[in-house]
C-alpha atoms as a PDB file:
ATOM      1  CA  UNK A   1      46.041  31.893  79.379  1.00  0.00           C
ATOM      2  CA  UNK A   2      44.758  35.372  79.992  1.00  0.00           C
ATOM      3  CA  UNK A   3      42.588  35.167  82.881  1.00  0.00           C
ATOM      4  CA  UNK A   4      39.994  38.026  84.910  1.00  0.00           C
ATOM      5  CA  UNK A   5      42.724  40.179  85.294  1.00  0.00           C
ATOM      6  CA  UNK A   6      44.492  40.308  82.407  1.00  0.00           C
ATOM      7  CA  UNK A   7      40.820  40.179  80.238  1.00  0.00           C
ATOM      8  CA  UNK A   8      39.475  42.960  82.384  1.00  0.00           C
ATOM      9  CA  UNK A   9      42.782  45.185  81.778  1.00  0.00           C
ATOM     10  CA  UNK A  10      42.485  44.507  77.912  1.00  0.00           C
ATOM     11  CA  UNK A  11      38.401  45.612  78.516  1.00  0.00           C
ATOM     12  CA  UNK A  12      40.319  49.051  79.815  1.00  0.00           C
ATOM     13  CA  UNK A  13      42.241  49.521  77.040  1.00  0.00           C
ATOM     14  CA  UNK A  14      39.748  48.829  74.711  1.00  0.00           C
ATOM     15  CA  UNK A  15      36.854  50.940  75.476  1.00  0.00           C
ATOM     16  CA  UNK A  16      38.138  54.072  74.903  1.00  0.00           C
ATOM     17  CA  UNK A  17      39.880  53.231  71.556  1.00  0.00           C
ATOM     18  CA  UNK A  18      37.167  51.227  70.554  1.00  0.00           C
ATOM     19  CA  UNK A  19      32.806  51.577  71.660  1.00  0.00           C
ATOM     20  CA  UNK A  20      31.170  54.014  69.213  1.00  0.00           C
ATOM     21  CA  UNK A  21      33.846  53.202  66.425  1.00  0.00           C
ATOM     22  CA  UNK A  22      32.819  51.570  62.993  1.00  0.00           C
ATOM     23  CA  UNK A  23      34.460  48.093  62.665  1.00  0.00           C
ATOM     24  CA  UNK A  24      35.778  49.160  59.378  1.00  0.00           C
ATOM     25  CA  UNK A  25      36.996  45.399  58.178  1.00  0.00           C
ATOM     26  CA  UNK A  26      37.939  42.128  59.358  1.00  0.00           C
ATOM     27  CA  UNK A  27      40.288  40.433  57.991  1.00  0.00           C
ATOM     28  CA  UNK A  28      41.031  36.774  59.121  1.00  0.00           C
ATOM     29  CA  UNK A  29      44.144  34.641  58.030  1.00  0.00           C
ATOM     30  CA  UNK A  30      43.509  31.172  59.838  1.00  0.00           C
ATOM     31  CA  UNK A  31      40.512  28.991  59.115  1.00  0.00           C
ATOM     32  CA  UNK A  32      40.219  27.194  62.134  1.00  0.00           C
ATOM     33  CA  UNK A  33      39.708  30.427  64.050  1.00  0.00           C
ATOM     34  CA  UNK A  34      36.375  31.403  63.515  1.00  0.00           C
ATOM     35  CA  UNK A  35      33.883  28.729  64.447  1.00  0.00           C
ATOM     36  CA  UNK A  36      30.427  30.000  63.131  1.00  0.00           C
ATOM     37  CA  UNK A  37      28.991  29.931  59.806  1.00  0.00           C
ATOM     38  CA  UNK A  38      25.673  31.691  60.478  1.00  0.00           C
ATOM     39  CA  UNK A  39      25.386  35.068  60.939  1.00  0.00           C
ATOM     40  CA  UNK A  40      27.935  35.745  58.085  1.00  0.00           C
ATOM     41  CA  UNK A  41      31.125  37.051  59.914  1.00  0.00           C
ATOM     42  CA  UNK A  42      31.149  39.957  57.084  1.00  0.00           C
ATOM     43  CA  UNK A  43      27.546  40.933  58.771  1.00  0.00           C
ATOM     44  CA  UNK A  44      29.371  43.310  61.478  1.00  0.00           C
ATOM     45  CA  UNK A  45      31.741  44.961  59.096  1.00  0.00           C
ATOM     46  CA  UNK A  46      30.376  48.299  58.888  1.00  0.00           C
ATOM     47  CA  UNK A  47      28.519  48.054  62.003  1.00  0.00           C
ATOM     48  CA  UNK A  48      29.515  50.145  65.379  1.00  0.00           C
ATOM     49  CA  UNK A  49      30.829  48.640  68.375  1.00  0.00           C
ATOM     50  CA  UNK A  50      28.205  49.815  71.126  1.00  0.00           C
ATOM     51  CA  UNK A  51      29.790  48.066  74.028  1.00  0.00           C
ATOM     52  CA  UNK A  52      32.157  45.991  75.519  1.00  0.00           C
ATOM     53  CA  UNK A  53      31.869  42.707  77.991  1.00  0.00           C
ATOM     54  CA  UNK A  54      33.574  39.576  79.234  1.00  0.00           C
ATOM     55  CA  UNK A  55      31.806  35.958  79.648  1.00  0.00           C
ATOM     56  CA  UNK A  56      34.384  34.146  81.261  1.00  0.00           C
ATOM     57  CA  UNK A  57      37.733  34.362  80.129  1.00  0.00           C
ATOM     58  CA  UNK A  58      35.886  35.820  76.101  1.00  0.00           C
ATOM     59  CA  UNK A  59      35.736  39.249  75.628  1.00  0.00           C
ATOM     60  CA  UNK A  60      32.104  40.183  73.878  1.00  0.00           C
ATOM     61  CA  UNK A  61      31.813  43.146  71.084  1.00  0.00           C
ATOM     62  CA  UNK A  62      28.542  44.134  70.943  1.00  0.00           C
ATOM     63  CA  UNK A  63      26.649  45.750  67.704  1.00  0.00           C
ATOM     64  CA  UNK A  64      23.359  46.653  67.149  1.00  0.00           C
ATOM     65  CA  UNK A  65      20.706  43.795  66.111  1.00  0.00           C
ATOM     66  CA  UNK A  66      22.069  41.561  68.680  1.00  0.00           C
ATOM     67  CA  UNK A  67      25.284  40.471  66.982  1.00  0.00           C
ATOM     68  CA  UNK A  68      28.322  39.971  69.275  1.00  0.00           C
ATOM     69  CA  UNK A  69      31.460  38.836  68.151  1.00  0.00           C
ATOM     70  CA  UNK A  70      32.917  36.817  70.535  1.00  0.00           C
ATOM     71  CA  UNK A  71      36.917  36.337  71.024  1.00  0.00           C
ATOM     72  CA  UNK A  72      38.562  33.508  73.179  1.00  0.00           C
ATOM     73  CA  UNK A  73      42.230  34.043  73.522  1.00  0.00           C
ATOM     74  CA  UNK A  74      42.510  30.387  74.840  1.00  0.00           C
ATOM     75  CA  UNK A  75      46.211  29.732  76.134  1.00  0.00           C
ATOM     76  CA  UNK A  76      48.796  31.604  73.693  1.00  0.00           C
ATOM     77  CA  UNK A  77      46.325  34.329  72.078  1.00  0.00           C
ATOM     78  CA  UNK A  78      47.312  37.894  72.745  1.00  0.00           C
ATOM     79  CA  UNK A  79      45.921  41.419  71.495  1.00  0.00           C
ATOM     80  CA  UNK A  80      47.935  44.406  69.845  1.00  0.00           C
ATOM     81  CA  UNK A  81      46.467  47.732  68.819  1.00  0.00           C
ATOM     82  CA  UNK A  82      48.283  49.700  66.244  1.00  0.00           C
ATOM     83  CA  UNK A  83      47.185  53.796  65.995  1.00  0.00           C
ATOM     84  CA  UNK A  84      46.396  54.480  62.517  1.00  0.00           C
ATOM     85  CA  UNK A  85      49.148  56.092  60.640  1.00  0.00           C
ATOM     86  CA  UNK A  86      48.311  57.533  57.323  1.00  0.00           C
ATOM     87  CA  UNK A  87      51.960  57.182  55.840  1.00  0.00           C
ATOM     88  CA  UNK A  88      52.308  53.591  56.867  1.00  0.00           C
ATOM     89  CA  UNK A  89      48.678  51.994  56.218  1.00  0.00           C
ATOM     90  CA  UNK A  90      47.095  49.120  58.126  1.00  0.00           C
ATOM     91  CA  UNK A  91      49.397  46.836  59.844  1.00  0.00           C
ATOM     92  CA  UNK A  92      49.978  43.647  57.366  1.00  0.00           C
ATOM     93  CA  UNK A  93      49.124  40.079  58.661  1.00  0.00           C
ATOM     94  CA  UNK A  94      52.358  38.336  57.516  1.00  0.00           C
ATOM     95  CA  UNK A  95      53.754  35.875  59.874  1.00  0.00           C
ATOM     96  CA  UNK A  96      52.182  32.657  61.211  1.00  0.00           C
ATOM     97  CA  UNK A  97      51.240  34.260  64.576  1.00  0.00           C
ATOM     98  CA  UNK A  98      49.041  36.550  62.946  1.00  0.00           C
ATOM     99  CA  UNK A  99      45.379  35.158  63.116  1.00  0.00           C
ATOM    100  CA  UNK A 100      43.139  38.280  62.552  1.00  0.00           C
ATOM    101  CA  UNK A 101      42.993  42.117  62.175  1.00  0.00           C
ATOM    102  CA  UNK A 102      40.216  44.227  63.297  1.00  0.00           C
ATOM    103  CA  UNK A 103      40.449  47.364  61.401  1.00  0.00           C
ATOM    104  CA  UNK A 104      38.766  50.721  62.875  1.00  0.00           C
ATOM    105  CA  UNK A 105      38.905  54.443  61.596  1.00  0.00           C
ATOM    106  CA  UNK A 106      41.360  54.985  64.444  1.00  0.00           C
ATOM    107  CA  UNK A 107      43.847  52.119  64.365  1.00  0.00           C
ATOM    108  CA  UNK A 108      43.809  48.296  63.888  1.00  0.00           C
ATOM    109  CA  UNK A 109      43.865  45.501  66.714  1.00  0.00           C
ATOM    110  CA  UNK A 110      45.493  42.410  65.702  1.00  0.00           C
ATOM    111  CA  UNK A 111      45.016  39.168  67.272  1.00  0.00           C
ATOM    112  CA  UNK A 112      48.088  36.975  67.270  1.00  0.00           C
ATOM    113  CA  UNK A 113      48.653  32.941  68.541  1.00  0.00           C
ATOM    114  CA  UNK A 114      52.116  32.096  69.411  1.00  0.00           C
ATOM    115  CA  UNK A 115      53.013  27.850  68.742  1.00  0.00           C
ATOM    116  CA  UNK A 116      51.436  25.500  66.743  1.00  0.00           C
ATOM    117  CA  UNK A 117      48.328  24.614  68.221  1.00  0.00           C
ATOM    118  CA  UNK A 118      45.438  26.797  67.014  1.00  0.00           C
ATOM    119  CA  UNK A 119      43.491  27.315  69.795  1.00  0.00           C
ATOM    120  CA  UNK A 120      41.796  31.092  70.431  1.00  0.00           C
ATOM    121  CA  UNK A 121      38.838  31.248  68.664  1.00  0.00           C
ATOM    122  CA  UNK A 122      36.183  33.688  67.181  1.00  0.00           C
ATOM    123  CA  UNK A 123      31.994  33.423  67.080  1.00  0.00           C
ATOM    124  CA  UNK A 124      29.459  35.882  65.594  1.00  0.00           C
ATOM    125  CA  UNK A 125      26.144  35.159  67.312  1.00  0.00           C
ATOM    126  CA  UNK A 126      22.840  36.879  67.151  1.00  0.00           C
ATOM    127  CA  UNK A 127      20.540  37.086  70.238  1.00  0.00           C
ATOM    128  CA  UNK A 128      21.382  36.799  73.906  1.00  0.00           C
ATOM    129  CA  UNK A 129      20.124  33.187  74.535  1.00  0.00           C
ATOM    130  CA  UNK A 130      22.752  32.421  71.277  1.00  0.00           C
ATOM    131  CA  UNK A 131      25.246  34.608  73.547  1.00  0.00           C
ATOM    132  CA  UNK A 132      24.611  32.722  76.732  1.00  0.00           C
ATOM    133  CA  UNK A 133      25.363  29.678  75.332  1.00  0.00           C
ATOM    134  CA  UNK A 134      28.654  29.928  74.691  1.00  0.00           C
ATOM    135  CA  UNK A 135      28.911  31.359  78.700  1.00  0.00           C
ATOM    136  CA  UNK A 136      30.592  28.038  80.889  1.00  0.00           C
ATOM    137  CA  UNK A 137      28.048  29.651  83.563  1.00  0.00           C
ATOM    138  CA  UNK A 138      31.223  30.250  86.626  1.00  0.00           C
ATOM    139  CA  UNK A 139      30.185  32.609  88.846  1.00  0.00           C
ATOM    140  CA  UNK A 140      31.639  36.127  89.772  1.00  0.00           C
ATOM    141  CA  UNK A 141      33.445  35.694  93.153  1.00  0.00           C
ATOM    142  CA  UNK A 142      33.862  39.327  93.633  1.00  0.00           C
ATOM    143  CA  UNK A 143      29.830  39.355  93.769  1.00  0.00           C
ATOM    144  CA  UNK A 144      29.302  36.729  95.383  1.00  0.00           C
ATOM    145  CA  UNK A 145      28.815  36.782  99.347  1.00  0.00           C
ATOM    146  CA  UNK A 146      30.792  34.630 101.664  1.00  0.00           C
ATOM    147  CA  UNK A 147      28.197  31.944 102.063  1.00  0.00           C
ATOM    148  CA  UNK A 148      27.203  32.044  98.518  1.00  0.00           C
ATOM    149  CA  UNK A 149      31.227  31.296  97.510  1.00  0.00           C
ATOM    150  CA  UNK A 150      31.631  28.322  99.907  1.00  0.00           C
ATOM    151  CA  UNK A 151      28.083  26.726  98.282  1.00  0.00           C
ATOM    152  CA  UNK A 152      29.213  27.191  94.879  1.00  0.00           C
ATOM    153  CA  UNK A 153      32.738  25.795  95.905  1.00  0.00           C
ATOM    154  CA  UNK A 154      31.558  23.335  97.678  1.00  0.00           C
ATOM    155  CA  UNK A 155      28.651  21.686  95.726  1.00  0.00           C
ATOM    156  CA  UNK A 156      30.835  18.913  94.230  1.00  0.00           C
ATOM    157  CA  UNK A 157      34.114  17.443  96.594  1.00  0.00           C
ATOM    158  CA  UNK A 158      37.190  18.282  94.183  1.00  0.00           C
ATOM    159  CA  UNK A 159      40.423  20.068  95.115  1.00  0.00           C
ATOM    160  CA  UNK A 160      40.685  23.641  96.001  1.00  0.00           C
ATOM    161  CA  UNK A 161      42.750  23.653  92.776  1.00  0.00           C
ATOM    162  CA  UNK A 162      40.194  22.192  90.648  1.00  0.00           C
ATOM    163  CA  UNK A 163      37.315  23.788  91.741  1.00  0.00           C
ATOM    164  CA  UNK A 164      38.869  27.429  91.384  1.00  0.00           C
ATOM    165  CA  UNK A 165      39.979  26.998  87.681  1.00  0.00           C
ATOM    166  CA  UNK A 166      36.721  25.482  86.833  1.00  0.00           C
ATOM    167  CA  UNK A 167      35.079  27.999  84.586  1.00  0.00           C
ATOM    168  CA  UNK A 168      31.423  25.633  85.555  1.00  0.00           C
ATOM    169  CA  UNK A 169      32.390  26.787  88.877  1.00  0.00           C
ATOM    170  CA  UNK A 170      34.300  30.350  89.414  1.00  0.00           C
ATOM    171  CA  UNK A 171      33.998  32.885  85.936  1.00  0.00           C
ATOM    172  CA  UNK A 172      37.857  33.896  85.296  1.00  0.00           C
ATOM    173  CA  UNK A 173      40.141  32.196  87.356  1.00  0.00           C
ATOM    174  CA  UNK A 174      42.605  29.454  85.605  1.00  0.00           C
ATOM    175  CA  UNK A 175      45.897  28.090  86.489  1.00  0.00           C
ATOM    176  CA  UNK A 176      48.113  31.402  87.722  1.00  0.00           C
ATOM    177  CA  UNK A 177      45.917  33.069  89.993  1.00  0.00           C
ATOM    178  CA  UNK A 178      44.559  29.871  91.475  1.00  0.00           C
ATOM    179  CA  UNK A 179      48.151  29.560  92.697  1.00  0.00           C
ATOM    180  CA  UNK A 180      48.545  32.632  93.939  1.00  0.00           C
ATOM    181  CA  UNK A 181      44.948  32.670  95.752  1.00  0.00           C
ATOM    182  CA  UNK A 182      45.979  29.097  97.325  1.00  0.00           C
ATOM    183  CA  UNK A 183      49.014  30.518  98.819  1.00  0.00           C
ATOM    184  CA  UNK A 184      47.494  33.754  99.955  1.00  0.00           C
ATOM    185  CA  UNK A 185      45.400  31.526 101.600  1.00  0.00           C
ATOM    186  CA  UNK A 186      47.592  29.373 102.990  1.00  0.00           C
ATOM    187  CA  UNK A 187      45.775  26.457 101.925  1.00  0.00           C
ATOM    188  CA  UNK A 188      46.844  23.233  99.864  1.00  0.00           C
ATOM    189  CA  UNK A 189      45.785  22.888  96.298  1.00  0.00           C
ATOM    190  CA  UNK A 190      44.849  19.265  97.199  1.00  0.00           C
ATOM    191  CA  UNK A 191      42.922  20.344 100.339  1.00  0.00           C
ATOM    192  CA  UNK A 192      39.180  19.204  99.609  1.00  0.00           C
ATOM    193  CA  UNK A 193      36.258  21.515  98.853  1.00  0.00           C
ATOM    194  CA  UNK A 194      34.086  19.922 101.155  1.00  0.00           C
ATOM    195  CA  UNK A 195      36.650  19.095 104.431  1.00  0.00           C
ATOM    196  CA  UNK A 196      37.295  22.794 104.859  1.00  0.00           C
ATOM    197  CA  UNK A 197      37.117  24.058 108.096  1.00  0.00           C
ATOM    198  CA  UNK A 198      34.923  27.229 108.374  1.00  0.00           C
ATOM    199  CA  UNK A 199      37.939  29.169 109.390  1.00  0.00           C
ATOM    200  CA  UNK A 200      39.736  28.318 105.908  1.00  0.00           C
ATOM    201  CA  UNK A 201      36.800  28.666 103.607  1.00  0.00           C
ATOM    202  CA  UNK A 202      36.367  32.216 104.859  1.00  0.00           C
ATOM    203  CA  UNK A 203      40.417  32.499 104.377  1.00  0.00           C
ATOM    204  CA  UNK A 204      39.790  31.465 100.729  1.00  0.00           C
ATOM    205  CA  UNK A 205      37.140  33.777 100.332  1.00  0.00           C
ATOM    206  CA  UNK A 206      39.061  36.361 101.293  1.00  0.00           C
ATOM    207  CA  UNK A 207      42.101  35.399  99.652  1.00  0.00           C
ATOM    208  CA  UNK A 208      40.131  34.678  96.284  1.00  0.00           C
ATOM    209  CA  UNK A 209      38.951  38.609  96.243  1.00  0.00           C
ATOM    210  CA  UNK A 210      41.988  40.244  97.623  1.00  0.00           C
ATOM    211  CA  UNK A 211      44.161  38.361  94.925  1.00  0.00           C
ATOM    212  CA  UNK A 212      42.188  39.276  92.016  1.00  0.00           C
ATOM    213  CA  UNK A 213      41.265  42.632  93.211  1.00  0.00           C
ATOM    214  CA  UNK A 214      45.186  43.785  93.619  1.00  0.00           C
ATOM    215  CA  UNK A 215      45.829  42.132  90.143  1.00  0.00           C
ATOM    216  CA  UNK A 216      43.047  43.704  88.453  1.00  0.00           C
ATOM    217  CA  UNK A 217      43.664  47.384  89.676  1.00  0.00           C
ATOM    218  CA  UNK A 218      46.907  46.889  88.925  1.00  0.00           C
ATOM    219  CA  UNK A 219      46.460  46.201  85.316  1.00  0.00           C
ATOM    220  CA  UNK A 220      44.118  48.617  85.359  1.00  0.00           C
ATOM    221  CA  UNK A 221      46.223  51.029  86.469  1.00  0.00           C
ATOM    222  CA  UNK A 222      48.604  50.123  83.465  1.00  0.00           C
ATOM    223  CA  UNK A 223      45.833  49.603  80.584  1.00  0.00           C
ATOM    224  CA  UNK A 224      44.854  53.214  81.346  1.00  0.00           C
ATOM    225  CA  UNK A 225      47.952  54.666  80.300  1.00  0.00           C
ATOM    226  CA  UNK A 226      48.824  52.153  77.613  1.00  0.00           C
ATOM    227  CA  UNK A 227      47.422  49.386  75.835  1.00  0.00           C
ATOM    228  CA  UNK A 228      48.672  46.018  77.440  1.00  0.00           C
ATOM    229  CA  UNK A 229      50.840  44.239  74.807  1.00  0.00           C
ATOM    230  CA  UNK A 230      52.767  42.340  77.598  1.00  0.00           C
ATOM    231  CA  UNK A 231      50.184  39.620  78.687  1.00  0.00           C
ATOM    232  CA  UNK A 232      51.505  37.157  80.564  1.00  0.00           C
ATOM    233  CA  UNK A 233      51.196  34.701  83.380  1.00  0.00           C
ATOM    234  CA  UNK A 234      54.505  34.771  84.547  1.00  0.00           C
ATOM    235  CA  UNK A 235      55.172  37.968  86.510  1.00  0.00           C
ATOM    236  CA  UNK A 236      58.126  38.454  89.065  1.00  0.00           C
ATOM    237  CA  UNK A 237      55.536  39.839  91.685  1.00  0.00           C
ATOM    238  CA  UNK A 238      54.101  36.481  92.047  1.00  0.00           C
ATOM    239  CA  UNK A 239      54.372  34.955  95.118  1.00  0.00           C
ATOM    240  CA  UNK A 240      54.624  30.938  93.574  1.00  0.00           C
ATOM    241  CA  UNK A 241      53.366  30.575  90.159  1.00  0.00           C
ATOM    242  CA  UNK A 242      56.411  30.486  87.938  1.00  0.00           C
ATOM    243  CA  UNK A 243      58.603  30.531  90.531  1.00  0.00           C
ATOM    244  CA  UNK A 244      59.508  27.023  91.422  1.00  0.00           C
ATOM    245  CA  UNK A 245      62.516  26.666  93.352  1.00  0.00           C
ATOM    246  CA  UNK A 246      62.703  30.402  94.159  1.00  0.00           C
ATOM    247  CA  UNK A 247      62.406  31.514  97.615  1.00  0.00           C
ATOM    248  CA  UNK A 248      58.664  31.763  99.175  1.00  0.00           C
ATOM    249  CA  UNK A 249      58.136  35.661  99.812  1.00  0.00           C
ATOM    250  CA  UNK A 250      56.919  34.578 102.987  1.00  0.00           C
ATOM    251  CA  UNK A 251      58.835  32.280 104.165  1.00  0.00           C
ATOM    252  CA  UNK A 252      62.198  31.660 102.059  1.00  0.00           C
ATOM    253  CA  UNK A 253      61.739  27.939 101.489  1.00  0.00           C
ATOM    254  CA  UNK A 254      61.811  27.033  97.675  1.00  0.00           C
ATOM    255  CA  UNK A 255      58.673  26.660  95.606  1.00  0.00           C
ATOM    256  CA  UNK A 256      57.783  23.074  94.387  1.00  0.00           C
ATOM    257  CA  UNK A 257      55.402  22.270  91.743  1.00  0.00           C
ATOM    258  CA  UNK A 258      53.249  19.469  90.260  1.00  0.00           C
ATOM    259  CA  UNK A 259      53.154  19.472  86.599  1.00  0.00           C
ATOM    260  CA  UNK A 260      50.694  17.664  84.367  1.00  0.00           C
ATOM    261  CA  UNK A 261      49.954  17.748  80.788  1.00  0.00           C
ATOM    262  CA  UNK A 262      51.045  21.557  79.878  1.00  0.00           C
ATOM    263  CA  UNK A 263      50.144  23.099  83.392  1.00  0.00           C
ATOM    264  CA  UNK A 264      51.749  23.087  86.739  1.00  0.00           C
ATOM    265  CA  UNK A 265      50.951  23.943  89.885  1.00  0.00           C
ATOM    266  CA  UNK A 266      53.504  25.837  92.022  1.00  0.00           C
ATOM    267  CA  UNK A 267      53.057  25.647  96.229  1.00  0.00           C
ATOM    268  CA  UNK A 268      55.038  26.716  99.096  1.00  0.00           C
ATOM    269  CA  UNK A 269      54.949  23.434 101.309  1.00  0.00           C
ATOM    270  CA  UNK A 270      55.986  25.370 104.598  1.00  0.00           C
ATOM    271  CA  UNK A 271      53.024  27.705 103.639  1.00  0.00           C
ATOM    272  CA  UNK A 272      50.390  25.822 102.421  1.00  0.00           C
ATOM    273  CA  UNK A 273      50.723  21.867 103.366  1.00  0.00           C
ATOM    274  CA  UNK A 274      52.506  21.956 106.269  1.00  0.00           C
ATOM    275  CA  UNK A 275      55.897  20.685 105.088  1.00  0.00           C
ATOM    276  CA  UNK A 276      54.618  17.877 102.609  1.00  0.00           C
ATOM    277  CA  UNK A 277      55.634  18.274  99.144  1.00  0.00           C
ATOM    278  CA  UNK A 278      53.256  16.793  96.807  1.00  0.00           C
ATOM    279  CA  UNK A 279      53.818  14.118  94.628  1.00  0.00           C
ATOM    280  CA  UNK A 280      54.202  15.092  91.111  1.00  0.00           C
ATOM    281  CA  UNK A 281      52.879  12.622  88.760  1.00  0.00           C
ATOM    282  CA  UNK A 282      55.535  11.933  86.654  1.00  0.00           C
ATOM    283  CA  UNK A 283      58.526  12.188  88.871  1.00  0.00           C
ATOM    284  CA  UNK A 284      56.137   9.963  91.585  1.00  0.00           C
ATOM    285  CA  UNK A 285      55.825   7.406  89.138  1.00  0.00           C
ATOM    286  CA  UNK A 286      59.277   6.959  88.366  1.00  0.00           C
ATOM    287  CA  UNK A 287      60.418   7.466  91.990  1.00  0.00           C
ATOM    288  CA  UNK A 288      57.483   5.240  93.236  1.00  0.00           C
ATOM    289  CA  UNK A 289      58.418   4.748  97.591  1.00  0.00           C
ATOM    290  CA  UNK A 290      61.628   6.944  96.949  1.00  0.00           C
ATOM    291  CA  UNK A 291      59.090  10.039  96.342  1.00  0.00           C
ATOM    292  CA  UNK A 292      60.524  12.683  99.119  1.00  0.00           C
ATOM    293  CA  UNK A 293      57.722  13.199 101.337  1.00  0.00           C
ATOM    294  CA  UNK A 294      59.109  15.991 103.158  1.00  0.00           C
ATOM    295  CA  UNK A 295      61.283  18.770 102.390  1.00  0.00           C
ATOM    296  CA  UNK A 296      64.351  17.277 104.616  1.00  0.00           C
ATOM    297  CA  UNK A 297      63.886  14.191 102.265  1.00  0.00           C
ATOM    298  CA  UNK A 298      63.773  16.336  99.016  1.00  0.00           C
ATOM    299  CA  UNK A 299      67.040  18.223 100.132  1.00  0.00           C
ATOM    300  CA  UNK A 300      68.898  14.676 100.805  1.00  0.00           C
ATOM    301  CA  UNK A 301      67.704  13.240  97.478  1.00  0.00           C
ATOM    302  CA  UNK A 302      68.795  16.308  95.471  1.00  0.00           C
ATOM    303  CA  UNK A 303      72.540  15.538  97.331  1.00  0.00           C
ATOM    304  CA  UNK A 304      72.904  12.062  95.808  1.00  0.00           C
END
């Protein structure tokens, strides 16, 4: 899922090609993506995009008389912009990936979906208290002071993991930059919110605005010079997420995981929880007391 870097690099690109352009058309090939009926989605065609924001991980076009179209990418949704050319015409919308087209006078941005499972979606709403409710209401840690971050984080006892991708609790953050943040921190993603030392809450602080800082210039960076058609949350700079059973960057020893449902969550255990490796659910329940609880024990099980 694109998260606060990866929405605020797409916010780069877009501006420029975008604010004080006439949506010329919409054009929209799946029915289950937009869910609102009222204002007509055909009100904003014609209209001019004034600005741009983000509410969450949803990136907010903003017309006059209050309308703003509202785009979730969700997990597999990813933008494309297409220049204009005057030979060729607008870009079709054959294929099953293709969900929508925005047309402007300058090129086109099409919104595709790759797999099955329809999931990005697309609201016209009129007013900012209509806006604000489709806002999860996470904060923004790189405004928020120290003490403000460990309140927020700490208000309910959950896991570091939990709490970060919680878009109740932290605005932007989902499953790969929690694991990087985690292991810049040094920290275990089933370490408690509320038995945190005062040492390693200010590490997470840190760790939480350093990560996403370096990401989000960094895409920056990129989305300046091109529009980013390449979204993903598997990168080779990563330190752990993606990466299990590569080498730590820190440390060499492999990364393990713990997957569950479609996520997992990728840990250095000499890093981050001092040597354990964490049960993963399904393995653990197969293994039951065989689990390896160490990494000596994980090594001697794999030679069997």
């Amino acid at each position: 899922m694109p998260e606060l870097p990866d929405i605020t690099a797409y916010l780069t690109a877009l501006e420029p090609r975008v604010v004080g352009r006439v949506l010329e058309g919409l054009r929209i090939t799946s029915p289950l993506l937009l869910r609102t009926a009222v204002p007509r989605i055909d009100t904003v065609e014609g209209k001019t995009v004034l600005s741009l924001r983000r509410i969450g991980k949803r990136i907010v076009f903003v017309f006059d008389d209050e309308l703003f179209l509202v785009l979730h990418l969700m997990i597999a949704g990813r933008l494309h912009w297409r220049e204009l050319d005057a030979k060729k015409g607008r870009p079709s919308l054959g294929g099953r990936s293709n969900l929508a087209a925005f047309d402007f006078p300058n090129g086109t941005l099409t919104l595709t979906e790759a797999g099955t499972k329809r999931r990005a979606s697309l609201h016209l709403v009129q007013g900012e208290a209509a806006l604000a409710e489709l806002d999860p209401g996470g904060l923004d840690v790189l405004s928020l002071s120290e003490e403000a971050f460990v309140q927020t984080l700490s208000a309910d006892n959950r896991t570091l993991k939990r709490a970060l991708t919680d878009p109740r609790v932290l605005s932007g953050i989902g499953n790969a930059y929690s694991d990087e943040i985690l292991w810049a921190a040094r920290l275990s993603p089933l370490a408690q919110t509320r038995k945190l030392k005062a040492e390693e809450s200010a590490r997470l602080y840190a760790a939480t605005r350093d990560t996403l800082r370096l990401w989000i210039d960094r895409f920056d960076a990129e989305a300046a010079q091109a529009f980013p058609e390449k979204v993903t949350a598997f990168r080779p700079e990563m330190a752990t997420h993606g990466r299990f059973n590569l080498p730590c960057p820190r440390c060499g020893t492999p990364i393990q995981r713990i997957r569950y449902a479609d996520n997992e969550t990728n840990y250095c255990p000499t890093c981050q929880t001092g040597g354990k490796v964490l049960a993963d659910r399904s393995l653990s329940r197969l293994l039951g007391a065989d689990w390896p609880r160490t990494l000596d024990e994980l090594e001697a099980l794999k030679r069997k």
